[in-house]
C-alpha atoms as a PDB file:
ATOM      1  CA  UNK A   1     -57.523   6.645 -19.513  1.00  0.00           C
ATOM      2  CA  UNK A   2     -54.982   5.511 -17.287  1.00  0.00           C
ATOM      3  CA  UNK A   3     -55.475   3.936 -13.670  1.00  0.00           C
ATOM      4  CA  UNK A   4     -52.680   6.037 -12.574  1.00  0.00           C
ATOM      5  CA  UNK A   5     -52.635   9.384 -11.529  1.00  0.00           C
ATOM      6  CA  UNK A   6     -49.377  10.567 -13.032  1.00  0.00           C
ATOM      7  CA  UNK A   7     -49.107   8.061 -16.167  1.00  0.00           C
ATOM      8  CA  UNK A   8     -46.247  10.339 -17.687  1.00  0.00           C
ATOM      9  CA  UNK A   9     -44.371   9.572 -14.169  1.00  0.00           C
ATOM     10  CA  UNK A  10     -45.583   6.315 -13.480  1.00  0.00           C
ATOM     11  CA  UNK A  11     -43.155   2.889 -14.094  1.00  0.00           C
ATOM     12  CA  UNK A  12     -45.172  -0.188 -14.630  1.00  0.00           C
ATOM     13  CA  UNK A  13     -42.991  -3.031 -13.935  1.00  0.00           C
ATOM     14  CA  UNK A  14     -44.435  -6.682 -15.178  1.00  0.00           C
ATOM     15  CA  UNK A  15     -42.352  -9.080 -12.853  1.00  0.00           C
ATOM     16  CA  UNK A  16     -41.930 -12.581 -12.734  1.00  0.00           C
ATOM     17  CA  UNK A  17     -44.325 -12.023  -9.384  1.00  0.00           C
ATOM     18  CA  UNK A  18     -46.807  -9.862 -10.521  1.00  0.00           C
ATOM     19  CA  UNK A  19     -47.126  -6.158 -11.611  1.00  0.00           C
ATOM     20  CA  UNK A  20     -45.757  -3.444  -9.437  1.00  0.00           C
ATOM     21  CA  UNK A  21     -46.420   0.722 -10.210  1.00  0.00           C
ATOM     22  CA  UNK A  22     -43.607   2.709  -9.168  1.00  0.00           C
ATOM     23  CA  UNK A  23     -44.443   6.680  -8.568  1.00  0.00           C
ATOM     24  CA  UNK A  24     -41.289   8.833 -10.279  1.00  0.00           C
ATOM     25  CA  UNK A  25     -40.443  11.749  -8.473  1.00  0.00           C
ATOM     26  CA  UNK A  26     -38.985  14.092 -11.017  1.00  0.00           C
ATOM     27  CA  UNK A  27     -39.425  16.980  -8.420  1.00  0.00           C
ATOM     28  CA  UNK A  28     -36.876  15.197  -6.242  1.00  0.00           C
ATOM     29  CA  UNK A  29     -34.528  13.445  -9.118  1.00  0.00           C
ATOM     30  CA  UNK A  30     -35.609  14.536 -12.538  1.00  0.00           C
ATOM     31  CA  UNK A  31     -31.830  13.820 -13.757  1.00  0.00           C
ATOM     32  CA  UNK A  32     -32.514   9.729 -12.851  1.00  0.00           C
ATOM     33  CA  UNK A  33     -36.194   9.853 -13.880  1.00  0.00           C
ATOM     34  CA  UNK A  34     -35.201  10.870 -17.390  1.00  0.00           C
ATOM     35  CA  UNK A  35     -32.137   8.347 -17.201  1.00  0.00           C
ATOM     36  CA  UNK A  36     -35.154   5.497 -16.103  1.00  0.00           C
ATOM     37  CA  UNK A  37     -37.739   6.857 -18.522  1.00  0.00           C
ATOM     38  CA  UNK A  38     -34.930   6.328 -21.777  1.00  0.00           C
ATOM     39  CA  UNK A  39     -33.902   3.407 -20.643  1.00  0.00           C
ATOM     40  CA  UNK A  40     -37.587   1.915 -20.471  1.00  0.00           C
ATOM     41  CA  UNK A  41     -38.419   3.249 -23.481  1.00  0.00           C
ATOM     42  CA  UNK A  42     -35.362   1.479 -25.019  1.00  0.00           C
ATOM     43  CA  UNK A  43     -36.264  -1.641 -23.645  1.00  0.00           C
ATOM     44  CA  UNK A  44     -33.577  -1.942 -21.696  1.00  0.00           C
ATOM     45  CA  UNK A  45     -35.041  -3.114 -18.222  1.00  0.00           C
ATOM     46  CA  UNK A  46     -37.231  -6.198 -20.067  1.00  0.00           C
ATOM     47  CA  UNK A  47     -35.617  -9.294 -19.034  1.00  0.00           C
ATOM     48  CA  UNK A  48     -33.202  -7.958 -16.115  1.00  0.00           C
ATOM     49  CA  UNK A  49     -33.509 -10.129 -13.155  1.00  0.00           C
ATOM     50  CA  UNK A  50     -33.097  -8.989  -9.571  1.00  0.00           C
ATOM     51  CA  UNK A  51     -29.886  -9.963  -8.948  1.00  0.00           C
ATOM     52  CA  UNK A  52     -29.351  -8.819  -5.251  1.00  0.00           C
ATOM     53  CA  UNK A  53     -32.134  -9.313  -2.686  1.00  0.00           C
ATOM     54  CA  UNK A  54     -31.695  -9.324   1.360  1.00  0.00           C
ATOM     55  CA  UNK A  55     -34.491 -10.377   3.320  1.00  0.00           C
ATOM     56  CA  UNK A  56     -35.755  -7.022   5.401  1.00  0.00           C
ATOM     57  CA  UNK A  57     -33.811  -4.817   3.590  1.00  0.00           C
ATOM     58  CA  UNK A  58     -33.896  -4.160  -0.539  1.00  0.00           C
ATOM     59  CA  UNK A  59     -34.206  -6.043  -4.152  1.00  0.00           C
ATOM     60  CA  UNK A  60     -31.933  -4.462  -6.318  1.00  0.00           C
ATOM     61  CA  UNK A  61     -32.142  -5.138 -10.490  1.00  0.00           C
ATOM     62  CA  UNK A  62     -31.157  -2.884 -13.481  1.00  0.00           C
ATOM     63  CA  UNK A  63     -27.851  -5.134 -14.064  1.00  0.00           C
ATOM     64  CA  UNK A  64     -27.907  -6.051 -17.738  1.00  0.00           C
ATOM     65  CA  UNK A  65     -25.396  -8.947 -16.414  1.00  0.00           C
ATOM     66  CA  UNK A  66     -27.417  -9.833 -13.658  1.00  0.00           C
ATOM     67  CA  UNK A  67     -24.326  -9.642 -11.205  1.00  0.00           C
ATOM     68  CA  UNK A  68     -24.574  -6.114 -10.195  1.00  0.00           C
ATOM     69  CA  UNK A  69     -20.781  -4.859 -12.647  1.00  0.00           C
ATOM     70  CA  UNK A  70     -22.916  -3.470 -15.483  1.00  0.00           C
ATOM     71  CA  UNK A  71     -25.108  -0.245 -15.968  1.00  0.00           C
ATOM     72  CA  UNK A  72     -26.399   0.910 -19.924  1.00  0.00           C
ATOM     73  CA  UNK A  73     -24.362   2.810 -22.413  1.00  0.00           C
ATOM     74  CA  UNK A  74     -25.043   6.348 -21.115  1.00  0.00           C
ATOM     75  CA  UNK A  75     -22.923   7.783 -18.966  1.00  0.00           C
ATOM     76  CA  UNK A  76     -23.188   7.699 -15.005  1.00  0.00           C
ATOM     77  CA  UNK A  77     -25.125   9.841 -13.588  1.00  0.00           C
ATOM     78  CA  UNK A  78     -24.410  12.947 -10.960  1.00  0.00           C
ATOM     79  CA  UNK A  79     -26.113  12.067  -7.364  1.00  0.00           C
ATOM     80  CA  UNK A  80     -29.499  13.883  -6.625  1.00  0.00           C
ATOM     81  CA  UNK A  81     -29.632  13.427  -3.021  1.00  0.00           C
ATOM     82  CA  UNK A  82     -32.472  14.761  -1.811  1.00  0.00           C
ATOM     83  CA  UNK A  83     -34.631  14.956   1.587  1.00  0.00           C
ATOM     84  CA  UNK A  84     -37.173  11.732   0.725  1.00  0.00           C
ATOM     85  CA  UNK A  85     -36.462   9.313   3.205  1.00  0.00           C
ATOM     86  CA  UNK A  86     -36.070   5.299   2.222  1.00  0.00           C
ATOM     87  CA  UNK A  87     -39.246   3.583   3.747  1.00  0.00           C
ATOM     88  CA  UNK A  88     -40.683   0.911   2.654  1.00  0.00           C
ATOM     89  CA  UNK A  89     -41.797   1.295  -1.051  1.00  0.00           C
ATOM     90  CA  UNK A  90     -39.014   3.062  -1.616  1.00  0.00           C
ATOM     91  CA  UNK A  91     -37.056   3.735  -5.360  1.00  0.00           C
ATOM     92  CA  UNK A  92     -33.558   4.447  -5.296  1.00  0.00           C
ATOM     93  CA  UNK A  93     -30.473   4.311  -7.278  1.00  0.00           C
ATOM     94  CA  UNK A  94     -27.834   1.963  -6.607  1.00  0.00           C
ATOM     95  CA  UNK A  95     -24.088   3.043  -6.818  1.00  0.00           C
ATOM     96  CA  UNK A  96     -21.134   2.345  -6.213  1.00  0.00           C
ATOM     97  CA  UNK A  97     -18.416   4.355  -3.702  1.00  0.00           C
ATOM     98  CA  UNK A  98     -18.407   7.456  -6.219  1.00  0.00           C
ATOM     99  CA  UNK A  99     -21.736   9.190  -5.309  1.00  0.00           C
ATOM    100  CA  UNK A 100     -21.601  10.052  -9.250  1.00  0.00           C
ATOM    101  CA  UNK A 101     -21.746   6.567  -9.897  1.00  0.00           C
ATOM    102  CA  UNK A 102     -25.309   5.794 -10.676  1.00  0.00           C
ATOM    103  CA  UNK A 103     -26.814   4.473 -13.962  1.00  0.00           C
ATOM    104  CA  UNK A 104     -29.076   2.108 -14.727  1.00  0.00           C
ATOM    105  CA  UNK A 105     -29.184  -0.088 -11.256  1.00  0.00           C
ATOM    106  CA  UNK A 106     -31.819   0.565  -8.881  1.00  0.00           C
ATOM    107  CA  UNK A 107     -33.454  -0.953  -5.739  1.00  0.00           C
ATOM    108  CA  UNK A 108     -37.500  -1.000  -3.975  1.00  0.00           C
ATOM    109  CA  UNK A 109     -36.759  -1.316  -0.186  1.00  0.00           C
ATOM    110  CA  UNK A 110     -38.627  -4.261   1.973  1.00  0.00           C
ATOM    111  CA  UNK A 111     -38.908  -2.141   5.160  1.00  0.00           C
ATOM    112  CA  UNK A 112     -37.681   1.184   6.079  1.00  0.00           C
ATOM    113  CA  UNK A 113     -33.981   1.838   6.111  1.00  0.00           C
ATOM    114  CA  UNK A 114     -32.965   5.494   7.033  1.00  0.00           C
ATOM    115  CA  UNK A 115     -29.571   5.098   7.095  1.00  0.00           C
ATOM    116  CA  UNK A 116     -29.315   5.285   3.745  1.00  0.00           C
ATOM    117  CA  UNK A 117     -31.066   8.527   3.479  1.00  0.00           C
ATOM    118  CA  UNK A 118     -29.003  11.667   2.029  1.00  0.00           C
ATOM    119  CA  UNK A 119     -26.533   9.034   0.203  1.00  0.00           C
ATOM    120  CA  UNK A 120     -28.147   7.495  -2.520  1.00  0.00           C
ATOM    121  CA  UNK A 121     -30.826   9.153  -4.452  1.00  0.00           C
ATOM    122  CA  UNK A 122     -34.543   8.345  -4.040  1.00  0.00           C
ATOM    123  CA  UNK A 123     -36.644   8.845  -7.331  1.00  0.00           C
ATOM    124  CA  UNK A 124     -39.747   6.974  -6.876  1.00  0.00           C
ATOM    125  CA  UNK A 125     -41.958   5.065  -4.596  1.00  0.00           C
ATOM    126  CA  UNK A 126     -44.186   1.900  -5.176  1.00  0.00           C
ATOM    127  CA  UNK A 127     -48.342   3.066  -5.276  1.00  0.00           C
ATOM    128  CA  UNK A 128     -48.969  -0.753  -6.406  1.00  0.00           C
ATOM    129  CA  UNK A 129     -47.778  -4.157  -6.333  1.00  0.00           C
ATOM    130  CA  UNK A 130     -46.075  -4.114  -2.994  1.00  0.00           C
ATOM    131  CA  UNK A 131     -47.107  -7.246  -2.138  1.00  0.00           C
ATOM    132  CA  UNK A 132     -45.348  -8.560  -5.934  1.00  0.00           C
ATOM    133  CA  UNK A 133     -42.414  -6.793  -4.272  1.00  0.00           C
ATOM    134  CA  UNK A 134     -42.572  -8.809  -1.262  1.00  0.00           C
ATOM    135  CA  UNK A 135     -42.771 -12.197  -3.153  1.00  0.00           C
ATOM    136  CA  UNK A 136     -38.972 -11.738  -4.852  1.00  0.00           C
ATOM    137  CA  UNK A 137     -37.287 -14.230  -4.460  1.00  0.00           C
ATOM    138  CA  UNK A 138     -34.453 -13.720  -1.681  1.00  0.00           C
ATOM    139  CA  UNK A 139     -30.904 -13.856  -1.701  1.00  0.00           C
ATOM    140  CA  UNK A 140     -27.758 -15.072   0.144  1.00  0.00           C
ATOM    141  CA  UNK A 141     -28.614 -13.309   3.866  1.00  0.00           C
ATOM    142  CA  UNK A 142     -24.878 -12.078   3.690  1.00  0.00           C
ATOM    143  CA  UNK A 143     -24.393 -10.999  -0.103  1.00  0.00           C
ATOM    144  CA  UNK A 144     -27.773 -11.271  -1.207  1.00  0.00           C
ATOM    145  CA  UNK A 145     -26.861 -12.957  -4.394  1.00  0.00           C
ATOM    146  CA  UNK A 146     -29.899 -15.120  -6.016  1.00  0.00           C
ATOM    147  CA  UNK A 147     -29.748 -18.662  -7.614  1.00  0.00           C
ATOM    148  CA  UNK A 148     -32.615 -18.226 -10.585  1.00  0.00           C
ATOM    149  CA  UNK A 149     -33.736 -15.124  -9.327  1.00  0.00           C
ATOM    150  CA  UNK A 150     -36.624 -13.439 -10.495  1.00  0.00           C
ATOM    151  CA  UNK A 151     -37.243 -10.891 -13.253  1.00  0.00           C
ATOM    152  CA  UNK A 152     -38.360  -7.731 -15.032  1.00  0.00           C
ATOM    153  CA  UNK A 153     -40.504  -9.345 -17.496  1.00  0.00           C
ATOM    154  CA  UNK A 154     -41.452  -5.743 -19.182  1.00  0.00           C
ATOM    155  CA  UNK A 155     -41.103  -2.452 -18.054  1.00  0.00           C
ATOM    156  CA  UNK A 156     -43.079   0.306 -19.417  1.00  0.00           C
ATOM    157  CA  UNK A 157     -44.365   4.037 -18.786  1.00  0.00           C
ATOM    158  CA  UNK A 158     -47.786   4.204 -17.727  1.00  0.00           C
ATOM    159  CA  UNK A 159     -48.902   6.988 -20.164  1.00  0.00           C
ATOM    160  CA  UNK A 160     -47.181   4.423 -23.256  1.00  0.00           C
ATOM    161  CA  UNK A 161     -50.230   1.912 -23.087  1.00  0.00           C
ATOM    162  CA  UNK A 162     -49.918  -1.259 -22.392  1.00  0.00           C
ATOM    163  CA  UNK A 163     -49.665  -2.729 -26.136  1.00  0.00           C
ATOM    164  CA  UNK A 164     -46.381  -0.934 -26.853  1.00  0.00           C
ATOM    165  CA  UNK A 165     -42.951  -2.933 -28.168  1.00  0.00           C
ATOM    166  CA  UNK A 166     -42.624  -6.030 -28.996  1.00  0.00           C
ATOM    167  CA  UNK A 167     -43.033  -8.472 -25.696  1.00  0.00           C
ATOM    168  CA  UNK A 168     -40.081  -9.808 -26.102  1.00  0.00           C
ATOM    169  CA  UNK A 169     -37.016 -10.255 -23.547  1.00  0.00           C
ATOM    170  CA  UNK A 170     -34.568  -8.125 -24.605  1.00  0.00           C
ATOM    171  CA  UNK A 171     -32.456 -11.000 -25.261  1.00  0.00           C
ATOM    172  CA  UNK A 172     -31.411 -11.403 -21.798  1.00  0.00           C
END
């Protein structure tokens, strides 16, 4: 039985910091939470680092270059902006100008940050771990760019188990 309440809709992230258990909201995004869910299941996420982090504001990974220019093989995605507000805690999607633009990027905000609300699409919130979260190593205060930043060590659904795959890195 799973410690989560939601395991089909729960991300369990095993960071370079410590685990952290992201809530998905497919009620709110279900188009990214199925985009998040194949890419996890694919592997994709283990060995990502978080490759933009601002003190006070966001950590941002999902870059299989780790320099923020890359996203997976699937097509971007169409924005689900919805009415969830960024808080602290916060999952979103990162993007680019297009609001289409989304893929595989994603960011957990440090502190609340409405201005961002209605333009990029929330799809999850941290239930555990925030204080992993907190320990990321930060980035340049202007660009946010990291010098041996941290990682995604394994990513996994909840409901998967925790034995799944192959512990491995992805080759990244």
């Amino acid at each position: 039985m799973s410690q989560y309440p939601d395991p089909e809709n729960t991300l369990v992230l095993e960071t370079s910091q410590g685990v952290v258990a992201i809530a998905m909201r497919p009620d709110l995004a279900p188009g990214h939470v199925a985009r998040i869910k194949t890419l996890v299941r694919e592997g994709f996420y283990d060995g990502i680092v978080f490759h933009r982090v601002i003190a006070g504001f966001m950590a941002q990974t999902g870059c299989p270059h780790g320099t923020g220019t890359g996203g997976s093989s699937y097509p971007d995605l169409a924005a689900e902006f919805n009415n969830a507000s960024h808080r602290r805690g916060t999952a979103s999607m990162a993007r680019a100008a297009d609001p289409d633009s989304a893929n595989s990027q994603f960011f957990i905000c440090f502190a609340d940050a409405p201005f961002l609300d209605g333009q990029y699409t929330v799809w999850g919130e941290v239930i555990a771990g925030m204080e992993n979260v907190d320990k990321i190593k930060k980035g340049d205060p202007d660009s946010g760019i990291v010098v041996d930043p941290d990682r995604i060590i394994r990513a996994r659904i909840a409901s998967d188990g925790s034995d799944g795959g192959d512990g491995g890195d992805g080759g990244r």
